[in-house]
N, C-alpha and C. Protein backbone atom coordinates (compact mmCIF):
# COMPACT_ATOMS: atom_id res chain seq x y z
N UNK A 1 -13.12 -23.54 -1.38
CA UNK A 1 -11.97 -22.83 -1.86
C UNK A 1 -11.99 -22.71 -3.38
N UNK A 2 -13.30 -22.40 -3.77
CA UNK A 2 -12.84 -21.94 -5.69
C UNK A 2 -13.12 -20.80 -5.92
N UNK A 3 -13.01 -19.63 -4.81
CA UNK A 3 -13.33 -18.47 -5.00
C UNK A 3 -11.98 -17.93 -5.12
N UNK A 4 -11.42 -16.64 -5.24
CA UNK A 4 -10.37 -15.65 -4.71
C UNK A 4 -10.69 -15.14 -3.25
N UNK A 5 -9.35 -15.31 -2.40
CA UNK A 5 -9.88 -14.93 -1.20
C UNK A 5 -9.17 -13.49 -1.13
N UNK A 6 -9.86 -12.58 -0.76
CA UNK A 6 -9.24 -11.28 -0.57
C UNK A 6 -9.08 -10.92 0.89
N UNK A 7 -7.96 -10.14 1.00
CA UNK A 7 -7.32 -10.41 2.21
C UNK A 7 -7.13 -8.67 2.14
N UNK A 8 -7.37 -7.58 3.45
CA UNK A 8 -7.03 -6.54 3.46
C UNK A 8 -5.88 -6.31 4.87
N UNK A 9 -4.83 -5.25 4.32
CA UNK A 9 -4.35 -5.00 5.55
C UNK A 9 -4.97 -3.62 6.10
N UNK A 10 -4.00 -2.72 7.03
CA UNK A 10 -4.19 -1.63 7.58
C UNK A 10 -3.62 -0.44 6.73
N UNK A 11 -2.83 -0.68 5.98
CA UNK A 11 -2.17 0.27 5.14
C UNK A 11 -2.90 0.35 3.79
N UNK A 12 -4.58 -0.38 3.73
CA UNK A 12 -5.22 -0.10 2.79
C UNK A 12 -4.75 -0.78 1.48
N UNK A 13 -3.63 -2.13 1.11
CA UNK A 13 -3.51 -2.70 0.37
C UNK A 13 -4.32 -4.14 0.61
N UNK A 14 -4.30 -4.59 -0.54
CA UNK A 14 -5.37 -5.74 -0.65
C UNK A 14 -4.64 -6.88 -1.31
N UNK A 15 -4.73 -8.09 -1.00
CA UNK A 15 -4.35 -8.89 -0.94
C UNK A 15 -5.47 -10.23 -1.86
N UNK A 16 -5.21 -10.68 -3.03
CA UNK A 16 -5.74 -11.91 -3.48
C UNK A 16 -5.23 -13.00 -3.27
N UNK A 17 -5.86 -14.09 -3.27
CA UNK A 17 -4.97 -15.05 -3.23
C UNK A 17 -5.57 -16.45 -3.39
N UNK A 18 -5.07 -16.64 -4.80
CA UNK A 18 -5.74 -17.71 -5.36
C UNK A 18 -6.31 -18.67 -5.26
N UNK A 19 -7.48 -19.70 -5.33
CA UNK A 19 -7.87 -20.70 -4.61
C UNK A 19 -7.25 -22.08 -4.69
N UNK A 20 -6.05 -22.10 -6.00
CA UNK A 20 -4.98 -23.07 -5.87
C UNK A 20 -3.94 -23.28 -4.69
N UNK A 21 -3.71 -21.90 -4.21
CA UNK A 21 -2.78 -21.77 -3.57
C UNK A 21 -3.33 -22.11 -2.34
N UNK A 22 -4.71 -21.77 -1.94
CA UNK A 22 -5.32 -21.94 -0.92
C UNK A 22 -5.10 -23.39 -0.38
N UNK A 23 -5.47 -24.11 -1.35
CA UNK A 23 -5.63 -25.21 -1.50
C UNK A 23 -4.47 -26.26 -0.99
N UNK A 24 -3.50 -25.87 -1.71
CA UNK A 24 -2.07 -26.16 -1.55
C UNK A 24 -2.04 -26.01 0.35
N UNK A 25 -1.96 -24.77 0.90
CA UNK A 25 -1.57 -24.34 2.22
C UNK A 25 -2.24 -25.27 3.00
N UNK A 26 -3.76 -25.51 2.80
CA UNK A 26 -4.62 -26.60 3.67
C UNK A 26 -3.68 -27.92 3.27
N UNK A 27 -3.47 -28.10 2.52
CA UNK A 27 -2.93 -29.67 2.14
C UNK A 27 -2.09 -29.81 3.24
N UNK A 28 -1.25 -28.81 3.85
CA UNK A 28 0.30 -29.20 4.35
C UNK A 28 0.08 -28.60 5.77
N UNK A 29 -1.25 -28.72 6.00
CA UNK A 29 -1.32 -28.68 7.78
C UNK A 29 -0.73 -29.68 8.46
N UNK A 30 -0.33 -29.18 9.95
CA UNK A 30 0.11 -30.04 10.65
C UNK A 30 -0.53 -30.90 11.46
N UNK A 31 -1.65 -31.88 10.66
CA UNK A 31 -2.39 -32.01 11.38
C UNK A 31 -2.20 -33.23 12.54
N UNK A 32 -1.15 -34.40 12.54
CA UNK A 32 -0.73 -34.91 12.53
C UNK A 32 0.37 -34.49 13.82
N UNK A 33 0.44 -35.07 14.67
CA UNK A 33 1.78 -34.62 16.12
C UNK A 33 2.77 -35.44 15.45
N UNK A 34 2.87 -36.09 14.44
CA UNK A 34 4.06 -36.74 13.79
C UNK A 34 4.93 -35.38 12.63
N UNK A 35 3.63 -34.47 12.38
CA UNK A 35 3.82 -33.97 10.56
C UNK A 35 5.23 -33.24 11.26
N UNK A 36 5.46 -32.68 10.32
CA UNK A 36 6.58 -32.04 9.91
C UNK A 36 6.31 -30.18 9.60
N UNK A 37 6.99 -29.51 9.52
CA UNK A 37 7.06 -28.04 9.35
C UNK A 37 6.83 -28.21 8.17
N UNK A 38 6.09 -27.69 7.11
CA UNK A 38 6.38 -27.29 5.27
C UNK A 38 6.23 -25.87 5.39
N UNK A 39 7.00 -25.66 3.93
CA UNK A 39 7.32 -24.44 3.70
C UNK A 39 7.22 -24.17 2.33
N UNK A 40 7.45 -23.12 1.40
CA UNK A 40 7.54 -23.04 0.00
C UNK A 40 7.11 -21.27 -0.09
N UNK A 41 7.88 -20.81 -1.34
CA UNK A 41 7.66 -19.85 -1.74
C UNK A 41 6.25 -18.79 -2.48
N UNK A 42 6.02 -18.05 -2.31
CA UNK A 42 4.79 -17.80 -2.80
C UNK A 42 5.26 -16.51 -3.72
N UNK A 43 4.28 -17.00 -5.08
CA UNK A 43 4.76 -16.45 -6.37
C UNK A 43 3.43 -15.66 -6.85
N UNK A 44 3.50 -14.34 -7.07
CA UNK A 44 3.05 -13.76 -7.89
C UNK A 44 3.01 -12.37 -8.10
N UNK A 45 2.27 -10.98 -8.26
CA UNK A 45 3.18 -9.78 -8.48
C UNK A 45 2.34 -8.44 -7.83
N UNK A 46 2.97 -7.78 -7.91
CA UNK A 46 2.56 -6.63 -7.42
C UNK A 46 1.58 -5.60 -8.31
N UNK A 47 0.62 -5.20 -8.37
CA UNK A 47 0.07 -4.03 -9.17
C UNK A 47 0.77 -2.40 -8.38
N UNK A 48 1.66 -1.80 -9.29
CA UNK A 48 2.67 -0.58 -9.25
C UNK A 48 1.16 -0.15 -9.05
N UNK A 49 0.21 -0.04 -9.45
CA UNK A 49 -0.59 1.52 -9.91
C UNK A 49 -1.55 1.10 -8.41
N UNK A 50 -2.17 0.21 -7.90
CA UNK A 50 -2.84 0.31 -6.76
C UNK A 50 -2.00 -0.18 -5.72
N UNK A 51 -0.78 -0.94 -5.38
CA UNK A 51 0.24 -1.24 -5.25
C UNK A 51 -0.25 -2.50 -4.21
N UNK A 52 -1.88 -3.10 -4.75
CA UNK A 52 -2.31 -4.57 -4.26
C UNK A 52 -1.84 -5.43 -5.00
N UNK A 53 -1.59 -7.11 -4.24
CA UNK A 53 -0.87 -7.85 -4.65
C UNK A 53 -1.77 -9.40 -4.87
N UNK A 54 -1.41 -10.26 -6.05
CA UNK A 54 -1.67 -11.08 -6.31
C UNK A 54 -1.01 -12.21 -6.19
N UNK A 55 -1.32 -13.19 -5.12
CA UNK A 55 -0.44 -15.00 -5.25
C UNK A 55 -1.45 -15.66 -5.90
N UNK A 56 -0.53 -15.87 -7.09
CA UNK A 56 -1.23 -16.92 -7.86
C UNK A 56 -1.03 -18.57 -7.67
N UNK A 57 0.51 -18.52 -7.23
CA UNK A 57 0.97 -19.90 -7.25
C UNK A 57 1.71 -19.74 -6.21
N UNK A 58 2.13 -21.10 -5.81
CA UNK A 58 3.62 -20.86 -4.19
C UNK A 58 3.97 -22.72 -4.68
N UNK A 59 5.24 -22.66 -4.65
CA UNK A 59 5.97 -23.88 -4.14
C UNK A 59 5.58 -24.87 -3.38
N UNK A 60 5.93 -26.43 -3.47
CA UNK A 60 5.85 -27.02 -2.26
C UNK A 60 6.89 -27.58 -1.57
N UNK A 61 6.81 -28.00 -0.61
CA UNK A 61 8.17 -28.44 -0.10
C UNK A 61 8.61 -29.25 -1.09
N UNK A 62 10.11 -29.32 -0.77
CA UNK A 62 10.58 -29.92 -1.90
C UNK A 62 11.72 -31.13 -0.73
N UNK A 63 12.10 -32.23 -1.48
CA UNK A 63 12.83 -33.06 -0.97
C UNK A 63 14.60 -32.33 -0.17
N UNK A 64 14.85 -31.31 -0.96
CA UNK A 64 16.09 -30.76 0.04
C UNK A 64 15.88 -30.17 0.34
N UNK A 65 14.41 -29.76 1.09
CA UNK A 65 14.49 -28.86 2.46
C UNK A 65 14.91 -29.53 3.39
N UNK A 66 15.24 -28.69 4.82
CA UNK A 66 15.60 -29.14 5.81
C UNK A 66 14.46 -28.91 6.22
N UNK A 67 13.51 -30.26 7.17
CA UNK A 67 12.40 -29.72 7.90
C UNK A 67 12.03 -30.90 9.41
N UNK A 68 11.53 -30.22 10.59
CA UNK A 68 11.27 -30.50 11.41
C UNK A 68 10.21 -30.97 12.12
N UNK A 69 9.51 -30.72 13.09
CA UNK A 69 8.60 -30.37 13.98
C UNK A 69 8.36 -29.08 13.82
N UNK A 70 9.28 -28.14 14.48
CA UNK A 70 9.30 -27.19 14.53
C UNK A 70 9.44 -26.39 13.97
N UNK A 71 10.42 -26.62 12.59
CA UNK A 71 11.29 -26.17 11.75
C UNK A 71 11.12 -26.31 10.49
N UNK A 72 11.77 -25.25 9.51
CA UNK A 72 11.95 -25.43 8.11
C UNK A 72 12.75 -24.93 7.36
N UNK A 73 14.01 -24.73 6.47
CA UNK A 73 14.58 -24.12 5.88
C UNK A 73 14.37 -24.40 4.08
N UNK A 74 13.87 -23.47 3.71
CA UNK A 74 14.14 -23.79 2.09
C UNK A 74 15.11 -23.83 1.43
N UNK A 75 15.49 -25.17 0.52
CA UNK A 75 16.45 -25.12 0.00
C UNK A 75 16.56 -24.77 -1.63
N UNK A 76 17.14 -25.13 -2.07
CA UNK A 76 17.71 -24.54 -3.84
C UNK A 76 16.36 -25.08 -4.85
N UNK A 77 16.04 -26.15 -4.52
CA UNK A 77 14.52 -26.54 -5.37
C UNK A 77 13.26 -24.94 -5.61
N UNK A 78 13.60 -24.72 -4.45
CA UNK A 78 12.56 -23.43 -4.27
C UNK A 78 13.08 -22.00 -5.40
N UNK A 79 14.19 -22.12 -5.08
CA UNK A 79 15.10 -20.62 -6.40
C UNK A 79 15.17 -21.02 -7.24
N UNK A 80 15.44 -22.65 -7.88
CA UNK A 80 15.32 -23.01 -9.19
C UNK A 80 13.88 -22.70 -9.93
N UNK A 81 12.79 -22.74 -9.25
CA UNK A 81 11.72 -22.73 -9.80
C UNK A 81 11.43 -21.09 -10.29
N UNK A 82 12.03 -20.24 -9.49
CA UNK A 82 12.21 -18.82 -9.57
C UNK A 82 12.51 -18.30 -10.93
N UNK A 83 13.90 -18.64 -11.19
CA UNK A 83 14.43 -19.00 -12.09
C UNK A 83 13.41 -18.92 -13.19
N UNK A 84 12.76 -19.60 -13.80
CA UNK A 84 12.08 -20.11 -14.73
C UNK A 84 10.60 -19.31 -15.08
N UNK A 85 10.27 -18.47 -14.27
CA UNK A 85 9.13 -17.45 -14.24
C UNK A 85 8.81 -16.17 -14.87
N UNK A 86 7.90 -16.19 -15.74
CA UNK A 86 7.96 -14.99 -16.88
C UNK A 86 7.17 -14.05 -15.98
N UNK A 87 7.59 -12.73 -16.63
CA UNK A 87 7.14 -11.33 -15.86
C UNK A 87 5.18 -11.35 -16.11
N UNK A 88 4.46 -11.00 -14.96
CA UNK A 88 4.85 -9.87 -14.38
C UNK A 88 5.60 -11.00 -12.96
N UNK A 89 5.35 -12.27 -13.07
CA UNK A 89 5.33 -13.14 -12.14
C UNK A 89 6.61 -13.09 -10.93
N UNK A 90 6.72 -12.93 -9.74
CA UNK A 90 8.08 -13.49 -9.04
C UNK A 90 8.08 -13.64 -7.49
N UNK A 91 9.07 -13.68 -7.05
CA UNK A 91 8.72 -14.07 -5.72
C UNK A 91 8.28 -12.70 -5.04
N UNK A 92 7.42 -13.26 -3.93
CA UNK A 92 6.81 -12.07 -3.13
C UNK A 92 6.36 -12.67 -1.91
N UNK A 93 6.71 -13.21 -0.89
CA UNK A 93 6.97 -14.03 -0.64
C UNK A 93 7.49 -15.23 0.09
N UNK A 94 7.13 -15.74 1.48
CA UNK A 94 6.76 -17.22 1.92
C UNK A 94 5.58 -17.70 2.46
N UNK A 95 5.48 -19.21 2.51
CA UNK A 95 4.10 -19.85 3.16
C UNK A 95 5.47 -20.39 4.46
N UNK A 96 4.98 -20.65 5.50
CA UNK A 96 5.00 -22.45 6.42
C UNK A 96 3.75 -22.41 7.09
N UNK A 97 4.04 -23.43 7.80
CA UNK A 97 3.14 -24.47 8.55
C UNK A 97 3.15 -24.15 10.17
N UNK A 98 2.77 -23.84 11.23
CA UNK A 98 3.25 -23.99 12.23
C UNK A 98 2.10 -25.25 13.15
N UNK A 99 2.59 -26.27 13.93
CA UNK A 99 1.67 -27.21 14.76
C UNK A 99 0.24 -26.40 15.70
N UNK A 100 0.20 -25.62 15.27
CA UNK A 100 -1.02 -24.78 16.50
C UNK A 100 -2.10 -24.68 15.52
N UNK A 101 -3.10 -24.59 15.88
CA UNK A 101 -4.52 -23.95 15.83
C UNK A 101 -4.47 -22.94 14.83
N UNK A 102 -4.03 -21.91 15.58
CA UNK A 102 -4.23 -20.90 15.14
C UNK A 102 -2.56 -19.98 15.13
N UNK A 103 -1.67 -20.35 13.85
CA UNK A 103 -0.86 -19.27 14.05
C UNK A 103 -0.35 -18.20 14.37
N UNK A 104 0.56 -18.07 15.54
CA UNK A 104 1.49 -16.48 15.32
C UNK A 104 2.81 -16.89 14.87
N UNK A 105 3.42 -15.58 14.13
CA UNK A 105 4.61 -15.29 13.99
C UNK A 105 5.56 -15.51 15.20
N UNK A 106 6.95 -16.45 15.11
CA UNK A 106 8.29 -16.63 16.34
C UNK A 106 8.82 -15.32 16.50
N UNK A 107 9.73 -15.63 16.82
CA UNK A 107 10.70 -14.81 16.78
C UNK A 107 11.85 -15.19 16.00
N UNK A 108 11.86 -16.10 15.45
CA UNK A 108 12.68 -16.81 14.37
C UNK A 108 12.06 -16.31 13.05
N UNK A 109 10.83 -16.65 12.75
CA UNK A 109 9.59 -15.90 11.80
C UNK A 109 10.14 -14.62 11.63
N UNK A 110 9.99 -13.75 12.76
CA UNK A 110 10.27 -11.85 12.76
C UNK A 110 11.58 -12.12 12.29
N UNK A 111 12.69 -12.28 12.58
CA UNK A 111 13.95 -12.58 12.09
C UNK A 111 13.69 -12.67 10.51
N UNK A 112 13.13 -13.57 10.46
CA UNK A 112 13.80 -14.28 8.83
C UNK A 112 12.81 -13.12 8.03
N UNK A 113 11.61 -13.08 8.31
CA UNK A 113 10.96 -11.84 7.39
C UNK A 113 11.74 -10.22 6.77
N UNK A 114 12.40 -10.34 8.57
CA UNK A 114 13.46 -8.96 8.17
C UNK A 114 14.20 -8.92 7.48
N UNK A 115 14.67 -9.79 7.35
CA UNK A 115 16.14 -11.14 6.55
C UNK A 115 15.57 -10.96 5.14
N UNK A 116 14.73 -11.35 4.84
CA UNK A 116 13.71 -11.38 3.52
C UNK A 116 13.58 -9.99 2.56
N UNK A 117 13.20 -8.71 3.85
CA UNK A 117 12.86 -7.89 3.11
C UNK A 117 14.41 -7.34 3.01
N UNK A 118 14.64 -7.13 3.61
CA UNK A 118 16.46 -6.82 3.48
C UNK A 118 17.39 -7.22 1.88
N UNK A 119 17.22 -8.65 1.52
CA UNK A 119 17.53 -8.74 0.43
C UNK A 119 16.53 -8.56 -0.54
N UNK A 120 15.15 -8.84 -0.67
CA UNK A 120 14.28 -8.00 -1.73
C UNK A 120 14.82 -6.89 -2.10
N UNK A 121 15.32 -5.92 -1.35
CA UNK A 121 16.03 -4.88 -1.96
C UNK A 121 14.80 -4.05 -2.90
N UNK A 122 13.86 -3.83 -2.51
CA UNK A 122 13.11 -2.84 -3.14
C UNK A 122 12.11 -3.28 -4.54
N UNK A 123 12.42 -4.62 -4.42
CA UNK A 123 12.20 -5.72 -5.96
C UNK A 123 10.45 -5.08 -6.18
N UNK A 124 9.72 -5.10 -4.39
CA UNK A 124 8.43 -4.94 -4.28
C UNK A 124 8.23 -3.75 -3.12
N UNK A 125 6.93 -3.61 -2.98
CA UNK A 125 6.84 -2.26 -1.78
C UNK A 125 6.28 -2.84 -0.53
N UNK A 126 6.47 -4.58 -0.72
CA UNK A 126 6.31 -5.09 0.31
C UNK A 126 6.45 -6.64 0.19
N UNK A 127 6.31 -7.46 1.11
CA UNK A 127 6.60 -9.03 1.12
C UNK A 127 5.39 -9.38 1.67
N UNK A 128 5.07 -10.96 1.36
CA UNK A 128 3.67 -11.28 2.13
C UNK A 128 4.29 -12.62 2.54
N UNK A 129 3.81 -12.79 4.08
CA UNK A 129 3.95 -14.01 4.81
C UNK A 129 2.64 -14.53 5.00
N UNK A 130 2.72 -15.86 4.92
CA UNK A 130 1.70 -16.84 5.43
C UNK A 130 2.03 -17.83 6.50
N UNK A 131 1.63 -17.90 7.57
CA UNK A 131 1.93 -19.29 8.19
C UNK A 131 0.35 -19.99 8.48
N UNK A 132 0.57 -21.58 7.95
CA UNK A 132 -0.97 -22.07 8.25
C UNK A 132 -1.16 -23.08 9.58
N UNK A 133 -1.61 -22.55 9.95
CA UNK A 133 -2.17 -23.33 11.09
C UNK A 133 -3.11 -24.69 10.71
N UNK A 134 -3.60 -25.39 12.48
CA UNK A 134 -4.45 -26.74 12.08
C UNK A 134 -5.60 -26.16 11.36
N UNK A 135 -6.18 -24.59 12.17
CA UNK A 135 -8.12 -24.61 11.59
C UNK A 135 -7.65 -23.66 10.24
N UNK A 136 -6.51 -23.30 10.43
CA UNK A 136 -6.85 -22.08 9.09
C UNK A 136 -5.58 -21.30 8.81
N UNK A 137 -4.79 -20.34 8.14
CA UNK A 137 -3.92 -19.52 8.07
C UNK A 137 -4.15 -17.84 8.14
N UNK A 138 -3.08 -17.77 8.37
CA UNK A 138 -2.67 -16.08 8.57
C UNK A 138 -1.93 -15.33 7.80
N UNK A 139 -2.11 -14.27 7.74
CA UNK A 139 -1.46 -13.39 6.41
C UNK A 139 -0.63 -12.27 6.83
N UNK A 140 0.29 -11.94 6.93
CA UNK A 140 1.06 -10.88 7.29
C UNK A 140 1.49 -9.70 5.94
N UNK A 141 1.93 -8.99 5.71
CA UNK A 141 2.75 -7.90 4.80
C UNK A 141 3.32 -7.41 5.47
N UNK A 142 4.92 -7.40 4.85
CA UNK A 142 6.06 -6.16 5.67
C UNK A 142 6.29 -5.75 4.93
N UNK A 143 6.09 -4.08 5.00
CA UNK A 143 6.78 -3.12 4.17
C UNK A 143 8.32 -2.80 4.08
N UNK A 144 8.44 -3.09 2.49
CA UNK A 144 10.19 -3.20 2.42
C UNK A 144 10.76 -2.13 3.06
N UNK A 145 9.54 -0.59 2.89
CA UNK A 145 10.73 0.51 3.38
C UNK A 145 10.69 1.19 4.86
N UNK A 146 9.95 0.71 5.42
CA UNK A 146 9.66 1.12 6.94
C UNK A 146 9.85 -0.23 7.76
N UNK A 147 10.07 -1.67 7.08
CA UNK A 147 9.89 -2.64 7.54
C UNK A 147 8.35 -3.03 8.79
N UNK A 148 7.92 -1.99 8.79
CA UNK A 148 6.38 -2.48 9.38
C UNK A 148 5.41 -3.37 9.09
N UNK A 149 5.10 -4.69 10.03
CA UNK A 149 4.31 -5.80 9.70
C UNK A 149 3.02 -5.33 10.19
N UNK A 150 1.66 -5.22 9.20
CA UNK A 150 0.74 -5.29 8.87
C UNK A 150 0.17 -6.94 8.60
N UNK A 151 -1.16 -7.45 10.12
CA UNK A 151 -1.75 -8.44 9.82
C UNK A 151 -3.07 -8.28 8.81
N UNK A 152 -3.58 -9.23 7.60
CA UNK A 152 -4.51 -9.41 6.85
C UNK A 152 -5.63 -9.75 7.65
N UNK A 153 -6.78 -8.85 6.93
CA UNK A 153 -8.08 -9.66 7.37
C UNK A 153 -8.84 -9.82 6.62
N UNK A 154 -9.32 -10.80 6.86
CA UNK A 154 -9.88 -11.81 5.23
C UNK A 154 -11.40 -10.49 4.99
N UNK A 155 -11.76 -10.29 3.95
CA UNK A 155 -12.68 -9.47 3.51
C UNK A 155 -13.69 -10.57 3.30
């Protein structure tokens, strides 16, 4: 993981994504039938002119999340850090964890993404989800204005 991993969808945008961050997502597998859900925000920006996107950095769980087995809710640790982020930098944006192999999106997931792009409010021309599984993670993009989820495939 000290490369950039580039990630393409179907709508022909491209996806980087840093090998810190990478790094970070493997850390907080579930590898463990004890672990817990993690979660955290993923930070970095959009290029307007090819309208591909860069995560440079993402959050980690933080002590007032609410988190489960199953579950995770981010709490205020995660927007404080927001807060504090110089342009072009901002949220774009979540990671979790799910206990499987190989991640899919819930139906709790589809929910909250919609939820997501709904208040983005146009901030970006799209949101990027991650959920990481035990062998590896997955990459999603929903477009803010058609709301259509587009899965990544690693290039």
């Amino acid at each position: 993981m000290t490369s950039i991993k580039k990630i393409t969808f179907q709508n022909k945008i491209i996806l980087e994504l840093f090998p810190n961050v990478q790094k970070l997502l493997y850390s907080y597998r579930q590898i463990e039938s004890c672990s817990f859900e993690s979660g955290g925000i993923l930070i970095g920006y959009e290029n307007t002119r090819s309208r591909n996107f860069t995560v440079a950095n993402a959050t980690r769980p933080q002590p007032s999340d609410v988190r489960s087995r199953l579950a995770v809710q981010l709490k205020s640790g995660h927007y404080m850090t927001m807060k504090k982020l110089d342009s072009p930098y901002g949220y774009i944006g979540t990671w979790h964890t799910h206990p499987t192999q190989f991640p899919t999106p819930s139906d709790v997931d589809l929910a909250d993404w919609k939820k997501c792009i709904q208040i983005n409010c146009n901030t970006t021309s799209a949101l990027i989800f991650i959920i990481v599984g035990i062998e590896g993670f997955r990459v999603w993009l929903c477009d803010s204005t058609t709301g259509y989820i587009y899965e990544g495939i690693a290039l």
